[in-house]
Every structure is written in structure tokens, then in C-alpha cells.
N, C-alpha and C. Protein backbone atom coordinates (compact mmCIF):
# COMPACT_ATOMS: atom_id res chain seq x y z
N UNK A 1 -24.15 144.56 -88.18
CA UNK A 1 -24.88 145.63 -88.85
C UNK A 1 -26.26 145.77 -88.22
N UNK A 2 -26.77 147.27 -88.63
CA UNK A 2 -27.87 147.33 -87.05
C UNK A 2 -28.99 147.52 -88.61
N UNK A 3 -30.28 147.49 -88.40
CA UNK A 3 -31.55 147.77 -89.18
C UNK A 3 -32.18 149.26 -88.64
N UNK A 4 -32.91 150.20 -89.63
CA UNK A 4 -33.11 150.97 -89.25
C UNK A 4 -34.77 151.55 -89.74
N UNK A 5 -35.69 151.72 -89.22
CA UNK A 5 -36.51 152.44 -89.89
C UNK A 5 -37.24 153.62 -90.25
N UNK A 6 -37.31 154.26 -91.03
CA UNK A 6 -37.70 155.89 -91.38
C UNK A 6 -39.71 155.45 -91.69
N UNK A 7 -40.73 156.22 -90.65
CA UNK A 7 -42.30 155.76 -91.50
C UNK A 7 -42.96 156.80 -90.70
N UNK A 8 -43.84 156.68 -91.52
CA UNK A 8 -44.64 157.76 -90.95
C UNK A 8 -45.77 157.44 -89.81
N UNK A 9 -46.36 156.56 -89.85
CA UNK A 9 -47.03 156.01 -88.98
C UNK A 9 -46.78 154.94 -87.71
N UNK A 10 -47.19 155.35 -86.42
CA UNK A 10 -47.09 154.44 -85.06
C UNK A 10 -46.82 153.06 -85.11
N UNK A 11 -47.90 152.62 -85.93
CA UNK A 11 -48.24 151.02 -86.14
C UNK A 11 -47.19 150.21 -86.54
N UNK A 12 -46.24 151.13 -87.57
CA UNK A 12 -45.55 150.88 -88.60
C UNK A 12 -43.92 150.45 -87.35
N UNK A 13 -43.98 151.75 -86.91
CA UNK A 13 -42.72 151.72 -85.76
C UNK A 13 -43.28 151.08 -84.89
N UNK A 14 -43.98 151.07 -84.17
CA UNK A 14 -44.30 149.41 -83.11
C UNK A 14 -44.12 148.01 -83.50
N UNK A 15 -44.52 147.94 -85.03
CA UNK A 15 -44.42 146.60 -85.29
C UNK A 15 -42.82 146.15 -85.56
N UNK A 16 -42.37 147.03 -86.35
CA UNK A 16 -40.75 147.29 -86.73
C UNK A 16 -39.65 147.14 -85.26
N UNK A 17 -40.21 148.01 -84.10
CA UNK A 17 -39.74 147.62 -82.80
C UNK A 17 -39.75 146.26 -82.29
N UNK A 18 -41.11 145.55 -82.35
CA UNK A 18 -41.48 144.76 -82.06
C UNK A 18 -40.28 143.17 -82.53
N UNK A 19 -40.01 143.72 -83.39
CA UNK A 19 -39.47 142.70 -84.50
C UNK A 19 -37.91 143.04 -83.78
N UNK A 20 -37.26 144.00 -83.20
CA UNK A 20 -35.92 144.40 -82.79
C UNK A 20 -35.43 145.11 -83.33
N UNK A 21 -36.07 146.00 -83.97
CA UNK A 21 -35.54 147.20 -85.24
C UNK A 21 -36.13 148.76 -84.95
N UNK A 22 -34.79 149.40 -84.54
CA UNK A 22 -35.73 150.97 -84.10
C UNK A 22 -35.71 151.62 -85.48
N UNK A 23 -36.35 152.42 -85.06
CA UNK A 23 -36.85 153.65 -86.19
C UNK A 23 -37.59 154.92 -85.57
N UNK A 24 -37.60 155.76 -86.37
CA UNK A 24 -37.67 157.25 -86.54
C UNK A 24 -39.24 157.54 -86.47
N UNK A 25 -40.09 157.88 -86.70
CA UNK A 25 -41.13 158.68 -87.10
C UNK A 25 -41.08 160.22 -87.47
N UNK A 26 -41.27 160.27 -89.05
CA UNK A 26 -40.78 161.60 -89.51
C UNK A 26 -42.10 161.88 -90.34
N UNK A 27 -42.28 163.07 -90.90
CA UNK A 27 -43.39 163.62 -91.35
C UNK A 27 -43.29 164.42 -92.78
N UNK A 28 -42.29 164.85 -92.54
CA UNK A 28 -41.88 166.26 -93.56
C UNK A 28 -40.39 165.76 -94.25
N UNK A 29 -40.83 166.21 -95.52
CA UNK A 29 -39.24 166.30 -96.75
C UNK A 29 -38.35 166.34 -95.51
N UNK A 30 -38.14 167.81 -95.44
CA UNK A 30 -37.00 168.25 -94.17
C UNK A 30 -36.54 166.97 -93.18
N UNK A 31 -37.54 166.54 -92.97
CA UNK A 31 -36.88 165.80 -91.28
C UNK A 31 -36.62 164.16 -92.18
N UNK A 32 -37.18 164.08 -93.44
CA UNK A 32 -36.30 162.65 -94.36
C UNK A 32 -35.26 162.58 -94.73
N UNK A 33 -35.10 163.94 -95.46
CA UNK A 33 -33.89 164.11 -95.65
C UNK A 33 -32.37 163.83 -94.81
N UNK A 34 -33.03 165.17 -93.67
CA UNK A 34 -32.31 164.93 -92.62
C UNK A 34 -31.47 163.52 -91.70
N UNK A 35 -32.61 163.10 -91.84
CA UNK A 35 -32.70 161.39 -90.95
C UNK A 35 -31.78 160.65 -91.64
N UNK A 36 -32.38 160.39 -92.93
CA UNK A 36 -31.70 159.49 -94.03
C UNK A 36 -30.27 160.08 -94.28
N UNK A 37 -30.07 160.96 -94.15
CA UNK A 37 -28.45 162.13 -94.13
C UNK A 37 -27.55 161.44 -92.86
N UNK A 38 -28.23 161.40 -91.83
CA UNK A 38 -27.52 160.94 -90.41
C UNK A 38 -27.52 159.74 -90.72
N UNK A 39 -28.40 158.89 -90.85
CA UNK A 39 -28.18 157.45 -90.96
C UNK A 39 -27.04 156.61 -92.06
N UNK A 40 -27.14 157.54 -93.46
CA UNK A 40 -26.16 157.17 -93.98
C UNK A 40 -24.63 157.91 -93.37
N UNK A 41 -24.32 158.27 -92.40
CA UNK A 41 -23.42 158.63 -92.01
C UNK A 41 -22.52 157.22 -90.91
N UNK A 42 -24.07 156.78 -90.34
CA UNK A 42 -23.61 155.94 -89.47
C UNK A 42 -23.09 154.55 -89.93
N UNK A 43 -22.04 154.36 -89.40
CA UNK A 43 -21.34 152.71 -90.08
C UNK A 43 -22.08 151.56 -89.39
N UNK A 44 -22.73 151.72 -88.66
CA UNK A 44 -22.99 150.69 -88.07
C UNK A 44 -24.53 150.43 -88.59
N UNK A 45 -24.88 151.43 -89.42
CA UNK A 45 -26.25 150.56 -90.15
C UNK A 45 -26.32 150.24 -91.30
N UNK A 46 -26.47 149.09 -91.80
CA UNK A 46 -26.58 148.44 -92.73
C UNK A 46 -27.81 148.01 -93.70
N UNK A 47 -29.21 148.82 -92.98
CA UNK A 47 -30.25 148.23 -93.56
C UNK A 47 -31.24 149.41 -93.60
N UNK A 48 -31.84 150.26 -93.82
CA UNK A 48 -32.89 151.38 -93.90
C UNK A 48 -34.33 150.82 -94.99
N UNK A 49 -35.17 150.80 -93.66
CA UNK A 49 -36.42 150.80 -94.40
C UNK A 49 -36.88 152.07 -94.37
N UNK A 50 -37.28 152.47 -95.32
CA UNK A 50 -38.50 153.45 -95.64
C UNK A 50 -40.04 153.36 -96.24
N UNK A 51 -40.85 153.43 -95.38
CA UNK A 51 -42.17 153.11 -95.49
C UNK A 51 -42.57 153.81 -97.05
N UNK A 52 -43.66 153.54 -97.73
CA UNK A 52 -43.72 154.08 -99.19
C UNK A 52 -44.35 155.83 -99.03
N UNK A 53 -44.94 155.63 -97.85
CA UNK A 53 -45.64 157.26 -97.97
C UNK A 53 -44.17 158.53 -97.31
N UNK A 54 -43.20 157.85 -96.93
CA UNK A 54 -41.92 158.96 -96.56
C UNK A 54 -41.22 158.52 -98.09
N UNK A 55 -40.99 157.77 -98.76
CA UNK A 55 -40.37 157.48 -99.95
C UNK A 55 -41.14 158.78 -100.64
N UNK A 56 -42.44 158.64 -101.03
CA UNK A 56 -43.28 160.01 -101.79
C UNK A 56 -42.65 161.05 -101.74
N UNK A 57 -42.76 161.25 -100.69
CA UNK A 57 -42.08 162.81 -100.01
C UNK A 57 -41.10 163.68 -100.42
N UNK A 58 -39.88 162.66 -100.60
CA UNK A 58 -38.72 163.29 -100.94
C UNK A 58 -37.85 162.04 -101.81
N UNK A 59 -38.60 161.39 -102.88
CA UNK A 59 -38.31 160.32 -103.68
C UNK A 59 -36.93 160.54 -104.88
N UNK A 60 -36.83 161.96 -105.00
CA UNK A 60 -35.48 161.60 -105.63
C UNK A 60 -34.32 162.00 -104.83
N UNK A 61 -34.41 162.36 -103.38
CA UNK A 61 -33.08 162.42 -102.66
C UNK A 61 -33.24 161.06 -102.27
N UNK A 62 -33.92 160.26 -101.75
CA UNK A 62 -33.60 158.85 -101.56
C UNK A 62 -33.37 157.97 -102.66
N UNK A 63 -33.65 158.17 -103.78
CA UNK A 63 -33.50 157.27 -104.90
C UNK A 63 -31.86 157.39 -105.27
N UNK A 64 -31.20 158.58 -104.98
CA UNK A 64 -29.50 159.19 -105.34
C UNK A 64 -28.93 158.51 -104.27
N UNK A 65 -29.42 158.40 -103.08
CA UNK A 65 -28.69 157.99 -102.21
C UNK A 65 -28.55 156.04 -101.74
N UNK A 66 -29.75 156.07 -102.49
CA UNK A 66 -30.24 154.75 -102.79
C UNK A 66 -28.76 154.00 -103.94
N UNK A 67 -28.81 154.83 -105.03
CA UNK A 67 -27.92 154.90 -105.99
C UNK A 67 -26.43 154.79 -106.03
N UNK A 68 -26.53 155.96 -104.78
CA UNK A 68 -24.92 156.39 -104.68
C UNK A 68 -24.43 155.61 -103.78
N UNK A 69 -25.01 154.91 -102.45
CA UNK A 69 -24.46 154.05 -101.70
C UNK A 69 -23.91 152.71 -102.04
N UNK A 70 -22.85 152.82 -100.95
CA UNK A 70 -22.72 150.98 -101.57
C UNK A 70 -22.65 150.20 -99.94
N UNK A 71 -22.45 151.16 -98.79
CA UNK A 71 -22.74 150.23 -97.82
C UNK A 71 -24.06 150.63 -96.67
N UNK A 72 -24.99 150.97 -97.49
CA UNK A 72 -26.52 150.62 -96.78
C UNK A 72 -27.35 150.46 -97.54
N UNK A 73 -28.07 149.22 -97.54
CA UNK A 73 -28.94 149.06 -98.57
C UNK A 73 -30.08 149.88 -97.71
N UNK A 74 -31.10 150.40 -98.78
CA UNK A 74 -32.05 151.13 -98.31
C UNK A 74 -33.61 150.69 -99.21
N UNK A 75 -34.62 150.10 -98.30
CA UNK A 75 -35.71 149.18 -99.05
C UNK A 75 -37.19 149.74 -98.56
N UNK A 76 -37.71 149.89 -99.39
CA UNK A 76 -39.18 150.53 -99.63
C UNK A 76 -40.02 149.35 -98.57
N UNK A 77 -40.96 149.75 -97.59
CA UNK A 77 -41.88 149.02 -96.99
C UNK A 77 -43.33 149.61 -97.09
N UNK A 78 -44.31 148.62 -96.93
CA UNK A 78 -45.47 149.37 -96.99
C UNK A 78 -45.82 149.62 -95.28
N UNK A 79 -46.89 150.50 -95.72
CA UNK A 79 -47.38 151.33 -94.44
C UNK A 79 -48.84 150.01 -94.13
N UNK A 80 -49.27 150.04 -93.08
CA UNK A 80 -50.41 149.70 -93.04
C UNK A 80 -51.21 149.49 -93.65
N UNK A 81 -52.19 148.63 -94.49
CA UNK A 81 -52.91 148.80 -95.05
C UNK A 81 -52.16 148.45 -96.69
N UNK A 82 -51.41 147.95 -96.81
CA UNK A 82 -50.80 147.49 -98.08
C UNK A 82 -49.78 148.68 -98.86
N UNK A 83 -48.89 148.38 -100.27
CA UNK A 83 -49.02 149.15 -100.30
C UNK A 83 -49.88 149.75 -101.39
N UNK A 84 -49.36 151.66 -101.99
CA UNK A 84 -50.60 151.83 -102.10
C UNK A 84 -50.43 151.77 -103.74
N UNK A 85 -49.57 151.84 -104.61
CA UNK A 85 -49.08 151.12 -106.06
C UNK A 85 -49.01 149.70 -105.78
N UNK A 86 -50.36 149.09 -106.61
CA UNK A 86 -50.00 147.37 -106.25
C UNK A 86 -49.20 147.10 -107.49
N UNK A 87 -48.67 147.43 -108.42
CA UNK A 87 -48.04 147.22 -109.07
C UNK A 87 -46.51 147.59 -108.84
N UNK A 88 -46.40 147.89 -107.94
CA UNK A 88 -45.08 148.53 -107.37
C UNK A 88 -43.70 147.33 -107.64
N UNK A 89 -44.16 146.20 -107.59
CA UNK A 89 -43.58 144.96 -107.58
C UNK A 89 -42.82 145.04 -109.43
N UNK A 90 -44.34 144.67 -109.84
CA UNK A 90 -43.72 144.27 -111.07
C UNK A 90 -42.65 145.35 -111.69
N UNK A 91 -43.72 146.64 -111.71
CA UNK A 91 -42.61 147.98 -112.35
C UNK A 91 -41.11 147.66 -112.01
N UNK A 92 -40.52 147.56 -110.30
CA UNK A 92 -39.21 147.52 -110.15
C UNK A 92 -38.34 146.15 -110.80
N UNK A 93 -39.27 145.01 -111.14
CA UNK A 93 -38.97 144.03 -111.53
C UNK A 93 -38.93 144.19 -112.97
N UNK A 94 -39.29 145.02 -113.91
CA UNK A 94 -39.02 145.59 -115.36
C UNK A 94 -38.19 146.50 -115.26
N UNK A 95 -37.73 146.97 -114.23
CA UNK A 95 -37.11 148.58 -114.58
C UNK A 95 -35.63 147.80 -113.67
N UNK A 96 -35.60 146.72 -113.00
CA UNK A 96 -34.32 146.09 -112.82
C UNK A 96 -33.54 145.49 -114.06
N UNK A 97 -34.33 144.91 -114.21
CA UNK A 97 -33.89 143.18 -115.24
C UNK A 97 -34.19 143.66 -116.76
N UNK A 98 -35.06 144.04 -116.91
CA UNK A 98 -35.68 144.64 -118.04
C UNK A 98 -36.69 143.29 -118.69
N UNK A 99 -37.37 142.52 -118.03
CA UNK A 99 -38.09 141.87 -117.92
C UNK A 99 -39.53 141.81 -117.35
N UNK A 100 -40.17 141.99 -118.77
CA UNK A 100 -41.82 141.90 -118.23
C UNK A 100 -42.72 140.54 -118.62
N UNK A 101 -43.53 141.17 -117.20
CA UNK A 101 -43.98 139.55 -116.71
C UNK A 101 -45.67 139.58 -117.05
């Protein structure tokens, strides 16, 4: 299974390269959609990061597809600079389990 990444920023895809993992640089709803459309097409990827500022963008077609898949997991990364909900953690950790911490 191959890793894949969708972000908006250089730093983000250099470091992600760096590591042995290509990815995209996209900007616009349109070209997330799009991307994330092709990628879940492909069998051979198994892993999609999406940086949190392309998640914004177009957050409930990735959240359905997030949903509806069962063979690519698809996982929120931060951009540079952290990310930018520091609570981002706990929320998904109450809104999984239903456990607050």
C-alpha cells in the first residue's frame, strides 16, 4: 500500500517527500475534491493525508468519503506551524469514544 499527500503548502510536500511519501499541492475546493476523487479510485493507496487548511476547504466531501470508505484511511495533518484548533485532539477523542478528558 502506497501513502499519499493532499496540502497546501511546499514545506509540507518536501518534508512528506522527504520521508518517501508523494503528494499533491492543491489550493481550491475544485482541485480537493478532484484529487481526493482520483486517489480514492486508486487501489494501490492506502493512506491519504490531508493537511488541516485543505480539510477547511471542502470538509464535508472529505468527511463522507472519510465515512464511506473502508479501504483508505484518510488522516488530518498539520501544516507548518502547528495545528491551528489546538483542541482538535481532544474534540475527535469525545466525538469518537464519547469520552471527555
Amino acid at each position: 500500500m502506497k501513502s499519499f499527500v493532499l496540502c497546501e503548502k511546499k514545506e509540507t510536500l518536501l518534508s512528506m517527500r522527504l520521508a518517501g511519501i508523494e503528494g499533491k499541492m492543491v489550493s481550491t475546493k475544485e482541485e480537493t475534491e478532484n484529487s481526493l476523487e482520483e486517489l480514492m479510485q486508486d487501489n494501490e493507496i492506502g493512506l491519504v493525508f490531508i493537511s488541516e487548511n485543505i480539510l477547511n476547504l471542502s470538509r464535508d466531501f472529505v468527511m463522507d468519503r472519510k465515512l464511506s470508505q473502508k479501504k483508505t484511511l484518510i488522516v488530518q495533518i498539520p501544516e507548518p506551524g502547528g495545528l491551528q484548533d489546538s483542541e482538535y485532539i481532544m474534540k475527535y477523542i469525545k466525538n469518537s469514544i464519547g469520552i471527555k478528558l
